[in-house]
Protein backbone atom coordinates (compact mmCIF):
# COMPACT_ATOMS: atom_id res chain seq x y z
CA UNK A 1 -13.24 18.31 -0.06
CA UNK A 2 -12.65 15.65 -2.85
CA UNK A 3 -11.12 16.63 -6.12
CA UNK A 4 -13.45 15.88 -8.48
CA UNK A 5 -10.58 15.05 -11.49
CA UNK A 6 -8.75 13.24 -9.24
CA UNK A 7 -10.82 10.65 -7.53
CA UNK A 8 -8.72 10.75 -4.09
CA UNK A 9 -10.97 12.15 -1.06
CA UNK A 10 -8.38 14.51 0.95
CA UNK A 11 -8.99 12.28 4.06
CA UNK A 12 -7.86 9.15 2.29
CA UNK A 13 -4.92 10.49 0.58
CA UNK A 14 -3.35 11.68 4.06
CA UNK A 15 -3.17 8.36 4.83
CA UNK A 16 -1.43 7.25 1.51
CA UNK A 17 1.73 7.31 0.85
CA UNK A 18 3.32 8.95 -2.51
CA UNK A 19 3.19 5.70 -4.28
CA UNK A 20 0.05 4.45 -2.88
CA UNK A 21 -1.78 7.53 -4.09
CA UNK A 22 0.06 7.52 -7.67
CA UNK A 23 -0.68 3.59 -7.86
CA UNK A 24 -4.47 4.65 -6.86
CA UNK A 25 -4.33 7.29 -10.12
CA UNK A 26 -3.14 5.10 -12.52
CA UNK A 27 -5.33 2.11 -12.32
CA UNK A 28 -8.24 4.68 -11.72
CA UNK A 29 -7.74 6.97 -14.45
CA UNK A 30 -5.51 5.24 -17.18
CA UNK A 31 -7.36 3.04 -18.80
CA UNK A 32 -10.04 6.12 -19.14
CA UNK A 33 -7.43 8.47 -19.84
CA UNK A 34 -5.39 9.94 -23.06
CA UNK A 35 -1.46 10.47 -22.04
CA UNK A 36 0.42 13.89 -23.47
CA UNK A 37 3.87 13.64 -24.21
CA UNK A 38 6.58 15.63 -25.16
CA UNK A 39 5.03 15.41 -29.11
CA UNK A 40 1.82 17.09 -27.71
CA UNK A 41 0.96 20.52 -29.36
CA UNK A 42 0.24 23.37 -26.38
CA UNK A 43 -3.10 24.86 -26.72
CA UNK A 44 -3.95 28.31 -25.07
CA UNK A 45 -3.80 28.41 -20.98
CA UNK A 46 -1.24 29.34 -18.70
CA UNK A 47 2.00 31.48 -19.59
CA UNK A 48 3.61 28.42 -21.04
CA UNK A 49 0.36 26.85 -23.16
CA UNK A 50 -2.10 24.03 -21.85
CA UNK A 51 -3.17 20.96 -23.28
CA UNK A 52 -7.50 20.43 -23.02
CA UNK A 53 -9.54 18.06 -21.01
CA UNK A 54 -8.43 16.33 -18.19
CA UNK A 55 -5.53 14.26 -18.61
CA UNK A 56 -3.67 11.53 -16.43
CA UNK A 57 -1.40 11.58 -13.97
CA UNK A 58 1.50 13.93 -14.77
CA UNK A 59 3.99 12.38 -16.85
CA UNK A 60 7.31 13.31 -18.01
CA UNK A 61 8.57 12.30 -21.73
CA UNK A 62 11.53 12.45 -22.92
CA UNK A 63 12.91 12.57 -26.79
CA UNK A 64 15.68 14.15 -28.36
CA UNK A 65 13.31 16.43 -30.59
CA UNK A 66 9.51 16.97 -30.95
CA UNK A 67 8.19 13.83 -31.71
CA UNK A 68 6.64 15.22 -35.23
CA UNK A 69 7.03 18.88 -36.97
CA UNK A 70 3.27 18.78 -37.10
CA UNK A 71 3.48 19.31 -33.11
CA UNK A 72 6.08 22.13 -33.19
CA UNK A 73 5.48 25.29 -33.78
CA UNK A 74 7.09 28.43 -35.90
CA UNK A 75 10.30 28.62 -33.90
CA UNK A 76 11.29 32.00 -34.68
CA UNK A 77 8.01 33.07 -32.80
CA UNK A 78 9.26 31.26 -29.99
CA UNK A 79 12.03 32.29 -27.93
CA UNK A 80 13.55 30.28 -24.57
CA UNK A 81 13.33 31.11 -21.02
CA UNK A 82 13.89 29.80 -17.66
CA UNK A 83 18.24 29.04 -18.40
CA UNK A 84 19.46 27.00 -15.50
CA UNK A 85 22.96 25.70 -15.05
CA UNK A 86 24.01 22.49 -12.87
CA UNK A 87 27.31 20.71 -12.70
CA UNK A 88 27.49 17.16 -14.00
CA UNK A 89 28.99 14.06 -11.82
CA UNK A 90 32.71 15.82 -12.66
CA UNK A 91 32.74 19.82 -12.69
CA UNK A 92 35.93 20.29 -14.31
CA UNK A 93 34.69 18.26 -17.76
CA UNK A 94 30.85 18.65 -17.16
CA UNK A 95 27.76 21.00 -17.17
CA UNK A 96 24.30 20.84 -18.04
CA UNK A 97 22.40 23.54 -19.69
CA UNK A 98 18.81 24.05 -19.12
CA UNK A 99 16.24 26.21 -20.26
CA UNK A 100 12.08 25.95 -21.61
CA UNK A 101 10.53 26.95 -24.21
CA UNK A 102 6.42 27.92 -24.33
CA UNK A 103 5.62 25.18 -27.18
CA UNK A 104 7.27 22.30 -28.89
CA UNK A 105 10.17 23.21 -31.30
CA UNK A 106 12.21 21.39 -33.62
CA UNK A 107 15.90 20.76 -32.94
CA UNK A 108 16.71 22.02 -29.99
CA UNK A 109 20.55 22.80 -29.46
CA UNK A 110 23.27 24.60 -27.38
CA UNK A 111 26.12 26.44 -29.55
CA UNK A 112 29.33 26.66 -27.67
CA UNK A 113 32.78 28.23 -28.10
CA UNK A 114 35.26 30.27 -25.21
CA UNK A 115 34.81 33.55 -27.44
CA UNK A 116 31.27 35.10 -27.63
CA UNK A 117 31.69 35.49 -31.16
CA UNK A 118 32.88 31.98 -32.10
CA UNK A 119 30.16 29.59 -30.74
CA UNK A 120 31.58 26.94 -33.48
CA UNK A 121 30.17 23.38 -31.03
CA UNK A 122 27.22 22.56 -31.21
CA UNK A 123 24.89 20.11 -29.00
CA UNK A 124 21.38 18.45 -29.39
CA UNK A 125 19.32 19.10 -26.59
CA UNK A 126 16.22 16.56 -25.07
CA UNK A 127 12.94 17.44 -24.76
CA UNK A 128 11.33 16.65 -21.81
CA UNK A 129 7.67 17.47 -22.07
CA UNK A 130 5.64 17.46 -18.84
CA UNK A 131 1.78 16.86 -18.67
CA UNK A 132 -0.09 18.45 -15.56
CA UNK A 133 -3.97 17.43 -15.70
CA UNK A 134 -6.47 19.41 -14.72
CA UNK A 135 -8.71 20.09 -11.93
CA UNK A 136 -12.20 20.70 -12.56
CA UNK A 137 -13.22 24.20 -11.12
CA UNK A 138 -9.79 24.74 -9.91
CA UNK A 139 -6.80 24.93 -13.02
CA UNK A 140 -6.65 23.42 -16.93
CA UNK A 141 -4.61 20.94 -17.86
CA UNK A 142 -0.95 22.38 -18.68
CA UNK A 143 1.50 21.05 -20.95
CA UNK A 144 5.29 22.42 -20.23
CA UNK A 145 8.38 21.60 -22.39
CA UNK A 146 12.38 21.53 -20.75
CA UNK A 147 15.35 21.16 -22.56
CA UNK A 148 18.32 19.81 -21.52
CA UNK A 149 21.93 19.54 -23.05
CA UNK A 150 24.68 17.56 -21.42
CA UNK A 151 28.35 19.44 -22.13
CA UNK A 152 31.05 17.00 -21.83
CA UNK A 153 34.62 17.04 -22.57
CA UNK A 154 35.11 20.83 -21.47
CA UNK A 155 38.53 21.95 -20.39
CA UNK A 156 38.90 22.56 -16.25
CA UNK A 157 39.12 26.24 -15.31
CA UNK A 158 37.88 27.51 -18.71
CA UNK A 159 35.41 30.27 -19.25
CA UNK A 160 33.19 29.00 -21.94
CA UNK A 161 30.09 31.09 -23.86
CA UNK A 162 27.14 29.53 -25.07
CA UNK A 163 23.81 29.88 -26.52
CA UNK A 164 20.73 28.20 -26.25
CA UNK A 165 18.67 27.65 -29.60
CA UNK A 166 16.09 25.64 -31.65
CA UNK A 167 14.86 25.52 -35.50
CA UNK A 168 13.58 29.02 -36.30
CA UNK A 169 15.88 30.64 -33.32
CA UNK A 170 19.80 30.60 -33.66
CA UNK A 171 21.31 32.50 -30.59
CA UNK A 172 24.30 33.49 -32.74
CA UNK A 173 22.53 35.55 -34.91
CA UNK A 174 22.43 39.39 -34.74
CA UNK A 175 18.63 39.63 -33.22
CA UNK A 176 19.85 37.25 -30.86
CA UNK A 177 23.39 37.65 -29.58
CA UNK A 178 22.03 39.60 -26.22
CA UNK A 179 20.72 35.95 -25.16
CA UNK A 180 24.51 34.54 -25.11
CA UNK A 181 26.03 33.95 -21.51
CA UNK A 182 28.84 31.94 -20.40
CA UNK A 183 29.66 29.57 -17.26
CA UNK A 184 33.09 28.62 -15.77
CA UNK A 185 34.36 24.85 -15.07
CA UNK A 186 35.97 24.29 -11.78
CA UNK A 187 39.87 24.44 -12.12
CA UNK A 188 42.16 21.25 -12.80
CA UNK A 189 43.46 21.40 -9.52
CA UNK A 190 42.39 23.13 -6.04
CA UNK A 191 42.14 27.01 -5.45
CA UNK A 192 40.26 29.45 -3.39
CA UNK A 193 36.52 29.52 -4.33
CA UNK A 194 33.09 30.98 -2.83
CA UNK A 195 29.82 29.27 -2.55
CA UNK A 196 26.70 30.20 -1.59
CA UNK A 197 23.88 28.55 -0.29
CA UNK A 198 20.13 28.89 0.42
CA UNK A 199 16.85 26.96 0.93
CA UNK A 200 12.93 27.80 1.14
CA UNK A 201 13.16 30.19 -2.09
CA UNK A 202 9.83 30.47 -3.87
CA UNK A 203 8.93 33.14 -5.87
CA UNK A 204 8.88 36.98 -4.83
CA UNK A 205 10.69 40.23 -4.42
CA UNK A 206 12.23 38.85 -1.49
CA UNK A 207 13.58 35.78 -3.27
CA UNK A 208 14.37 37.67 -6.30
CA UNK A 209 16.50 39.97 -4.05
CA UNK A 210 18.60 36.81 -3.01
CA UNK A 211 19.33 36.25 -6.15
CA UNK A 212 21.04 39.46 -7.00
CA UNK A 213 23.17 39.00 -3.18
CA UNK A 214 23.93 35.84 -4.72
CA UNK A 215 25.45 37.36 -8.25
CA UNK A 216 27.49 40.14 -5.96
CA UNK A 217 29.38 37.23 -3.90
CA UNK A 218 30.51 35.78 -7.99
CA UNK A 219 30.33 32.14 -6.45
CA UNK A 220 31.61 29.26 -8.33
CA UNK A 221 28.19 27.76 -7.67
CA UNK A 222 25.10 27.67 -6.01
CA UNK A 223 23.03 25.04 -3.50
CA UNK A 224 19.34 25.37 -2.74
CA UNK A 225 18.51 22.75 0.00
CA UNK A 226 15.33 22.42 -1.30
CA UNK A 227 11.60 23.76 -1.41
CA UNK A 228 12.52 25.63 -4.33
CA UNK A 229 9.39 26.71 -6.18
CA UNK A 230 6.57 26.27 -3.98
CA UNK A 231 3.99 25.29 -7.00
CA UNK A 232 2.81 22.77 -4.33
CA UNK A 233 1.61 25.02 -1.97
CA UNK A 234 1.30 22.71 1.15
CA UNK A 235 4.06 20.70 0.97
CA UNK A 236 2.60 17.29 2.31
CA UNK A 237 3.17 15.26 -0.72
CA UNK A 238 -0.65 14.78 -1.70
CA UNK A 239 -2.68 14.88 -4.43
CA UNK A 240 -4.98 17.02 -2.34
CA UNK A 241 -2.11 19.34 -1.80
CA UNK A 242 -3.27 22.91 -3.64
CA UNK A 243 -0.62 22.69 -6.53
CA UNK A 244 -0.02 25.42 -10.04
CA UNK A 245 2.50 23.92 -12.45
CA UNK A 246 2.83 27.15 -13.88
CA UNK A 247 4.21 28.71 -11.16
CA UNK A 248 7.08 26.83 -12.42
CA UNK A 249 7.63 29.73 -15.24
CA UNK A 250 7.49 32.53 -12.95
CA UNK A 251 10.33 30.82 -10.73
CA UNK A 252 12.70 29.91 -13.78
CA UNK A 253 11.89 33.38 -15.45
CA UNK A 254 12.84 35.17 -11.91
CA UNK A 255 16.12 33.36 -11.72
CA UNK A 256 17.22 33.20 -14.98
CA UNK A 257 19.70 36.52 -14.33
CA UNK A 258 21.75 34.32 -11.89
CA UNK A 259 21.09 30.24 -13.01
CA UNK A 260 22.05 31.25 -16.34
CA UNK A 261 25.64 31.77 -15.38
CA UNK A 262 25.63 30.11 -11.59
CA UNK A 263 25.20 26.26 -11.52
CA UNK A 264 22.08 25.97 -9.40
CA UNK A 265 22.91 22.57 -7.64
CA UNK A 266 19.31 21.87 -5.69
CA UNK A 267 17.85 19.14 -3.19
CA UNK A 268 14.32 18.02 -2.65
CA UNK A 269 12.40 19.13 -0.07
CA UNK A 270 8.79 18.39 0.91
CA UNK A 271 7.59 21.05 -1.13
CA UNK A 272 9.00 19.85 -4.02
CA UNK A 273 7.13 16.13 -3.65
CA UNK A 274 4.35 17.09 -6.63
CA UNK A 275 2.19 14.01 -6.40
CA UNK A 276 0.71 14.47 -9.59
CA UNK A 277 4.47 13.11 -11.83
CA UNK A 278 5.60 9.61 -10.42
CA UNK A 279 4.65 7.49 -7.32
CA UNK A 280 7.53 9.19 -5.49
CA UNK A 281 6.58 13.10 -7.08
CA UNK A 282 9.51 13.51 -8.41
CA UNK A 283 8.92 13.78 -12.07
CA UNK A 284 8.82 16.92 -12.13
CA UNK A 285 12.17 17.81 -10.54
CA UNK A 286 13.69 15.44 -12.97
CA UNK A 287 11.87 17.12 -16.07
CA UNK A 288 13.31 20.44 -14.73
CA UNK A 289 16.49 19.31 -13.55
CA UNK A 290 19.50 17.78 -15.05
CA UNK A 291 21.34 17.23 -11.81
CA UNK A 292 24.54 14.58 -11.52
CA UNK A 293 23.56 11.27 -12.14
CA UNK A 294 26.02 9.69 -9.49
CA UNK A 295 23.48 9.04 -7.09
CA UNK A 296 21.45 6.01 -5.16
CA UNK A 297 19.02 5.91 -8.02
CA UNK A 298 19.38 8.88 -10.38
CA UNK A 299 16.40 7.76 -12.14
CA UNK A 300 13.80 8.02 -9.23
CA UNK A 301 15.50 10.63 -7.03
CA UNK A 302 17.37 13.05 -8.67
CA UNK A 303 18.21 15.50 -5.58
CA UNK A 304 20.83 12.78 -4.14
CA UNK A 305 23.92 13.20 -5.39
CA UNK A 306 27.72 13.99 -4.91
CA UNK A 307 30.44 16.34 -6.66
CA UNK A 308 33.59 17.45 -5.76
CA UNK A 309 34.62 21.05 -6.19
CA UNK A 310 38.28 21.92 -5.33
CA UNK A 311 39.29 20.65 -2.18
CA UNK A 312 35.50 20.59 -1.08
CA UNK A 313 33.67 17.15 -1.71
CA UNK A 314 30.05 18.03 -1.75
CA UNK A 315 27.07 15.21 -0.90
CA UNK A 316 22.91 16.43 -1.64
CA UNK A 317 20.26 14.57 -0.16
CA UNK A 318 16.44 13.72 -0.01
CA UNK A 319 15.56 13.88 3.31
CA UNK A 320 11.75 13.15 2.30
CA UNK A 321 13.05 9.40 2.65
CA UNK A 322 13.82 9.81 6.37
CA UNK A 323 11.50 12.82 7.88
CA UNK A 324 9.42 11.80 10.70
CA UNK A 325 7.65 15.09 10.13
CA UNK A 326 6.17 14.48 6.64
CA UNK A 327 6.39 11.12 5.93
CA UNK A 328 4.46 10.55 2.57
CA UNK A 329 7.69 9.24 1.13
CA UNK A 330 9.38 7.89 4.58
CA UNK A 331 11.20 4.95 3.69
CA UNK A 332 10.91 4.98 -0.18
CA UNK A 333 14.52 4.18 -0.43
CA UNK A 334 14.29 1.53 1.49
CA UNK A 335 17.88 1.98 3.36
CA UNK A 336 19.47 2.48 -0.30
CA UNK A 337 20.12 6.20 0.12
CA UNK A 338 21.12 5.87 3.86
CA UNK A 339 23.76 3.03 2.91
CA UNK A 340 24.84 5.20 -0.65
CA UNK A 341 25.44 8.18 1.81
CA UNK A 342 27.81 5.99 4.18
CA UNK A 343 30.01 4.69 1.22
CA UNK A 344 30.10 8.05 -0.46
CA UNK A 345 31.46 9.83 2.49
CA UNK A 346 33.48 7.21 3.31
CA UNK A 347 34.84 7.72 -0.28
CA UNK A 348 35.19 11.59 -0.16
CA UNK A 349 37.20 11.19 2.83
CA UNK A 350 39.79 9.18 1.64
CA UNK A 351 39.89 11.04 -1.47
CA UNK A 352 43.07 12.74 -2.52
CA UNK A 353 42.97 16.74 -2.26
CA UNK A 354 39.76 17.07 -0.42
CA UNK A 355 40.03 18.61 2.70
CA UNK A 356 36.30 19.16 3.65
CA UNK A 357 33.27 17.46 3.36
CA UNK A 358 29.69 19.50 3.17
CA UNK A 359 26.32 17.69 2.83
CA UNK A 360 23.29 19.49 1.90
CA UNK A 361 19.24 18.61 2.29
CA UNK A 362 16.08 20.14 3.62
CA UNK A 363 15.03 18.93 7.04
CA UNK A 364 16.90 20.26 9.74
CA UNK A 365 18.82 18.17 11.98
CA UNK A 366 18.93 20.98 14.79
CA UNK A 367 16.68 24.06 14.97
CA UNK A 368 14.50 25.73 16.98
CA UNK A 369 12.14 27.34 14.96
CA UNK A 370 8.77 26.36 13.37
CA UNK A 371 9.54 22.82 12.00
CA UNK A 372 12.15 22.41 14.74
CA UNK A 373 14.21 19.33 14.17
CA UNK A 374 13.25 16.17 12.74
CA UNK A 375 14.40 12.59 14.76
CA UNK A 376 13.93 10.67 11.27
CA UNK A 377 17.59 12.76 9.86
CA UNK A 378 18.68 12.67 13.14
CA UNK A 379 18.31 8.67 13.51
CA UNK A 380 19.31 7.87 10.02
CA UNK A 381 22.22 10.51 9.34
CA UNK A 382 23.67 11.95 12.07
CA UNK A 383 25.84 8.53 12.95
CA UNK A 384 27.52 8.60 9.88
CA UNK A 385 27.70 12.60 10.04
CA UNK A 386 29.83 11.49 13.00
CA UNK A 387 31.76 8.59 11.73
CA UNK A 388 33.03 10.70 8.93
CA UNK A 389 33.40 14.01 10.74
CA UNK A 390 31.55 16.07 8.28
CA UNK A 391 32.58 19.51 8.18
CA UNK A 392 29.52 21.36 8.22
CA UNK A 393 25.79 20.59 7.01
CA UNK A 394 23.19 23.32 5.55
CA UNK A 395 19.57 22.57 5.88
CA UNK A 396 16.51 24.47 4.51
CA UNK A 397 13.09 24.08 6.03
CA UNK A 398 12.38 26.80 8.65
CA UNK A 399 12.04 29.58 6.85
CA UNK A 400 14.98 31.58 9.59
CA UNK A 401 18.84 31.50 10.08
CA UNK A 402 20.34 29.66 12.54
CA UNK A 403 23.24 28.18 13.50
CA UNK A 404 24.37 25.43 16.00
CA UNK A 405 27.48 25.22 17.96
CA UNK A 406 29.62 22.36 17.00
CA UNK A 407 27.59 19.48 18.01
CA UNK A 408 28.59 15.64 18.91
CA UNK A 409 26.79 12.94 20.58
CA UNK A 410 23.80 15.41 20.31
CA UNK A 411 25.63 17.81 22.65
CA UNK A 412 27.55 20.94 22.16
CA UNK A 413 30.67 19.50 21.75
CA UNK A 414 32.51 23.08 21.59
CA UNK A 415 30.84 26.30 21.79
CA UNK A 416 31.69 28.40 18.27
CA UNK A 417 30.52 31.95 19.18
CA UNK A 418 30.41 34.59 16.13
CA UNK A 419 33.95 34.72 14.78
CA UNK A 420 35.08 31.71 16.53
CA UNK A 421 37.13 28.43 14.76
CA UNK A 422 35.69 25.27 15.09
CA UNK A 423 37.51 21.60 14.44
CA UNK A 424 35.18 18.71 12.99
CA UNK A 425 37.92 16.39 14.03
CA UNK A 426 37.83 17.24 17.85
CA UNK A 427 34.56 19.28 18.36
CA UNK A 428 32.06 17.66 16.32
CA UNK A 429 29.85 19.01 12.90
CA UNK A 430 28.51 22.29 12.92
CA UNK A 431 24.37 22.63 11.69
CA UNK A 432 23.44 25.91 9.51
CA UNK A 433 19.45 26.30 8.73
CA UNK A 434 19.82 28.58 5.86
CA UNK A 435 15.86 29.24 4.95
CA UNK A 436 15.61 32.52 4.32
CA UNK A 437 16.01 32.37 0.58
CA UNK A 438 12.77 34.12 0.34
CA UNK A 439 9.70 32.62 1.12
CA UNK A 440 7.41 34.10 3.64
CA UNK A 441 9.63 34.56 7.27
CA UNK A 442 9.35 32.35 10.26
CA UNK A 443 10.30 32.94 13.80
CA UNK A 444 11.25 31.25 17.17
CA UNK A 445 9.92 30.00 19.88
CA UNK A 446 8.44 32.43 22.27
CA UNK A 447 10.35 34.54 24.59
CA UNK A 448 13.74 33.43 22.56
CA UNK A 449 15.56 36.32 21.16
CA UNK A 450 17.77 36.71 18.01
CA UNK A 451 21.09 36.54 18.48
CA UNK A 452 23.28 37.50 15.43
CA UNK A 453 26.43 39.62 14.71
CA UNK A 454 26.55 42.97 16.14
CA UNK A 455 23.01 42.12 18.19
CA UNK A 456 24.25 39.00 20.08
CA UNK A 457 22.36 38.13 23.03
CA UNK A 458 22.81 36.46 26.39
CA UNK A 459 23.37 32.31 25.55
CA UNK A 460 20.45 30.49 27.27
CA UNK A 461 18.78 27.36 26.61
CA UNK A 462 16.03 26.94 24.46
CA UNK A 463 12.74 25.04 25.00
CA UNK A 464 11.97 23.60 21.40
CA UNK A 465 11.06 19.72 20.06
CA UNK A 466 11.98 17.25 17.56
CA UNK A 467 9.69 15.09 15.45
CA UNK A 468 9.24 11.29 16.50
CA UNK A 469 8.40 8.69 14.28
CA UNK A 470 4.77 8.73 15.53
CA UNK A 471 4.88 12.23 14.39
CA UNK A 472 4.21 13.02 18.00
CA UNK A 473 6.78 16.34 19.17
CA UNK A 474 8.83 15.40 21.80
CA UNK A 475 10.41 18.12 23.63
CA UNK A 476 13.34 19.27 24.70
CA UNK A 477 15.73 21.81 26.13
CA UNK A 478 18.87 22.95 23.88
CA UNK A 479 21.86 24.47 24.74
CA UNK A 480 23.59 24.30 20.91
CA UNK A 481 21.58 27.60 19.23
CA UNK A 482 24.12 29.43 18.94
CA UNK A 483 23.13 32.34 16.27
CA UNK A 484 19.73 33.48 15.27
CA UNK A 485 18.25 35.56 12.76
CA UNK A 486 15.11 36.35 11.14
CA UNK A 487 15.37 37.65 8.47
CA UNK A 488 15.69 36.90 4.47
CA UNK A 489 20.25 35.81 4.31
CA UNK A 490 22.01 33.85 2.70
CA UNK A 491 25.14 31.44 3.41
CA UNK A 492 28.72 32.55 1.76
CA UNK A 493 31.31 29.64 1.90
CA UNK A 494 35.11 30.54 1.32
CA UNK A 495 37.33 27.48 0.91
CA UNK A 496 40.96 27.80 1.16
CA UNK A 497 42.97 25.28 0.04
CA UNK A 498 46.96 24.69 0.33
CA UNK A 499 48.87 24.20 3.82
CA UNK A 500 46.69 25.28 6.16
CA UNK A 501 43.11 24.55 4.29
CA UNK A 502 39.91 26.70 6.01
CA UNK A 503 36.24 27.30 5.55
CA UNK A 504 35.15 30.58 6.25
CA UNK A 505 31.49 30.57 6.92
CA UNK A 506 29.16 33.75 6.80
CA UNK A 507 26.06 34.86 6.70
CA UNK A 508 24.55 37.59 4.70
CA UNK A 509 21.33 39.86 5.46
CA UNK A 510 19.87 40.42 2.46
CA UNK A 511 20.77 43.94 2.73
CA UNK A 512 24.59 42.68 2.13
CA UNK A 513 25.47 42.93 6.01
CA UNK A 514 27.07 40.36 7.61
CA UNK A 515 25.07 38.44 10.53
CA UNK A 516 27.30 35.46 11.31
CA UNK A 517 30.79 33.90 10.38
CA UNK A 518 32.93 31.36 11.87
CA UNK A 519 35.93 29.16 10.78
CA UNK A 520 36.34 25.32 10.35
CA UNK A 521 39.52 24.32 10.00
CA UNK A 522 40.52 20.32 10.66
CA UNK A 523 43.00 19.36 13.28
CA UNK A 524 43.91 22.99 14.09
């Protein structure tokens, strides 16, 4: 059916692209239209407040305070929610602090100190107020506010405590000392550290669960390869796509107990393409997100980017530019990102101290379940994957576990049963789809059975497909699923650095029980 306060039929915007359909909006409903900006006063409506009428095109504003105190509200009636934590472009010196608030307030601010009780820096935060219009029949127009600080000039391997605050609401004072939590900048110079890793999170007990696995491993940090709230509910990058901004809330409410203290270092996947922001849909990740700014076009698409963290050098992706699959935003780099990625990890390895390389995005490169594997990644990515003997790669998507052998020339290039040791250098890159963060389960193809750690299974080909760029499935018969599970887990990471520097790769049940692990260790 059309959407009557959007003016896009559903039939037409399947055949538009991201920007075409934005484009479409803007001269349609502009001109007629009123925009709301971070100034905007929040009226009534949905957990965090929504503006009335109808509204334009989503937009994201940014400002270092409400743009007026008429348009803020009491702040001590208004306390923040939804912390998140990402690294900056250098993890030793940088962090960004996020959080939201339920209406405008004045001053926003971060107080900082390494004691609890001495919170003595202080930072101005930016507003970054995001308009959702409304849908006749179907949700009100909703007006969200995020706040961002950047935190420079921190000392490496320092434990640091901070509090998020705004006029009316200082976190250092008695009422609100509980709200204080503290972060940890990666050390001056390599040592052993854990990571964890997840995609296809959403919001439920299930993914709520992760979260607390995620707090018992006491990573360093955290990646989420994308589809991370699932506000767009169908995931095709439309305007027609059913879509609730304020699910948004809920997500940053549920994992505040972890991303307050655990950078959350996300990608984009195709759930996270919200049509109604920017002609590419991502204006809302980059109202949510302060991510590093290091990549192809930080501006435009803020889930590509690199950081280095001990003697790991870490690259994120969009794979939304490349997917055969889902191709509302096929292309939209045009080659930039694809030609960014080449340099980068030509970069990371020649860099001094790193001894791995991981890269992290949505679309799998090699699965067998649901989505199976898409030939746009595999085209675009998996020649430089090669060239630069990446170490391992962890993909999202299909809502299972599984894991490849070591794969080169699109071959199993070693076998790496559980427990085994693998060598990028010699055997090729070994695939992880790590969806089970906690959205509803997938499964695999029929008459295929799971094959995990202390239930492994018989190895026999598997009858699956990949995506063409007609969108056509084109199948074909694997040999390089090696480990299967379905079932909510999680990916722990343990790099070792020094003489003889090792990943050790596992994979967690959500119960804590251990379902898969393997080594990678370079010209062993």
């Amino acid at each position: 059916m059309d959407l009557p306060d959007v003016g896009i039929p559903a039939r037409l915007a399947q055949r538009m692209s991201m920007a075409e359909q934005h484009e479409y909006l803007r001269t349609k409903l502009v001109p007629r239209r009123t925009l709301v900006t971070a100034g905007a006063v929040a009226a009534g409506g949905l957990l965090t407040g929504c503006g009335g009428g109808g509204g334009a095109p989503g937009t994201a504003a940014r400002s270092p305070r409400a743009s007026s105190a008429a348009s803020a509200a009491d702040g001590s009636a208004l306390s923040p929610f939804g912390r998140h934590l990402a690294f900056g472009a250098d993890p030793k010196t940088q962090m960004r602090v996020s959080w939201q608030v339920p209406m405008a307030v004045r001053e926003p601010y971060v107080r900082l100190g390494v004691r609890p009780d001495d919170l003595g820096r202080r930072v101005p935060a930016e507003v970054r107020g995001l308009h959702t219009p409304g849908v006749t029949g179907v949700r009100p127009a909703l007006q969200q506010y995020y706040l961002h600080a950047a935190l420079d000039g921190l000392l490496p391997g320092t434990t640091y405590y901070y509090g998020v605050g705004h006029e009316g609401f200082d976190p250092a004072a008695p009422a609100h000392r509980s709200t204080i939590a503290s972060f940890r900048t990666a050390p001056a110079a390599p040592e052993r550290f854990v990571f964890t890793a997840f995609g296809d999170q959403g919001v439920s007990q299930a993914a709520a669960a992760n979260d607390h696995l995620v707090l018992r491993r006491k990573p360093a940090f955290h990646l989420h390869a994308g589809d991370i709230c699932y506000a767009d509910t169908n995931g095709r990058g439309s305007t027609s796509d059913g879509y609730d901004p304020a699910y948004w809330d809920l997500f940053l409410k549920q994992n505040e107990p972890v991303a307050r203290s655990v950078p959350w270092m996300v990608t984009t996947g195709n759930h996270d393409m919200e049509a109604w922001y920017s002609p590419d849909g991502y204006g809302g990740q980059l109202a949510r997100f302060s991510l590093p700014d290091n990549g192809f076009d930080a501006r435009h698409s803020p889930g590509a980017y690199t950081f280095t963290y001990g003697n790991v050098g870490f690259v994120a992706l969009d794979a939304n530019d490349v997917s055969y699959e889902i191709p509302a935003n096929l292309g939209h780099s045009g080659g930039r990102q694809t030609k960014w990625l080449d340099e980068r990890l030509g970069a990371l390895r020649a860099a001094k101290g790193v001894d791995f390389v991981v890269v992290f995005f949505h679309h799998c490169a090699y699965s067998t379940s649901t989505h199976a594997s898409d030939g746009g990644v595999r085209a675009a990515w998996l020649p430089l994957f090669a060239r630069h003997q990446v170490d391992l790669v962890i993909n999202g998507h299909n809502h299972v576990y599984e894991r490849t052998d070591a794969v080169r020339g699109g071959a199993v290039g070693r076998a790496v049963p559980v427990g085994a040791s693998t060598d990028p250098t010699r055997d090729g890159t070994v695939y992880v789809t790590a969806g089970g963060g906690g959205r509803d389960l997938y499964g695999f193809p029929s008459g295929v059975r799971e094959s995990y750690e202390g239930q492994v299974t018989r190895h026999e080909p598997v009858d699956t497909f990949t995506w063409t760029r007609s969108r056509a499935a084109a199948r074909e018969t694997v040999e390089w699923s090696r480990v299967r599970y379905r079932g909510f887990s999680l990916l722990s990471v343990e790099a070792v650095s020094g003489p003889r520097p090792v990943l050790k790769v596992s994979a967690l049940a959500q119960s804590g029980e251990r379902i898969d692990h393997f080594e990678v260790r370079r010209g062993a």
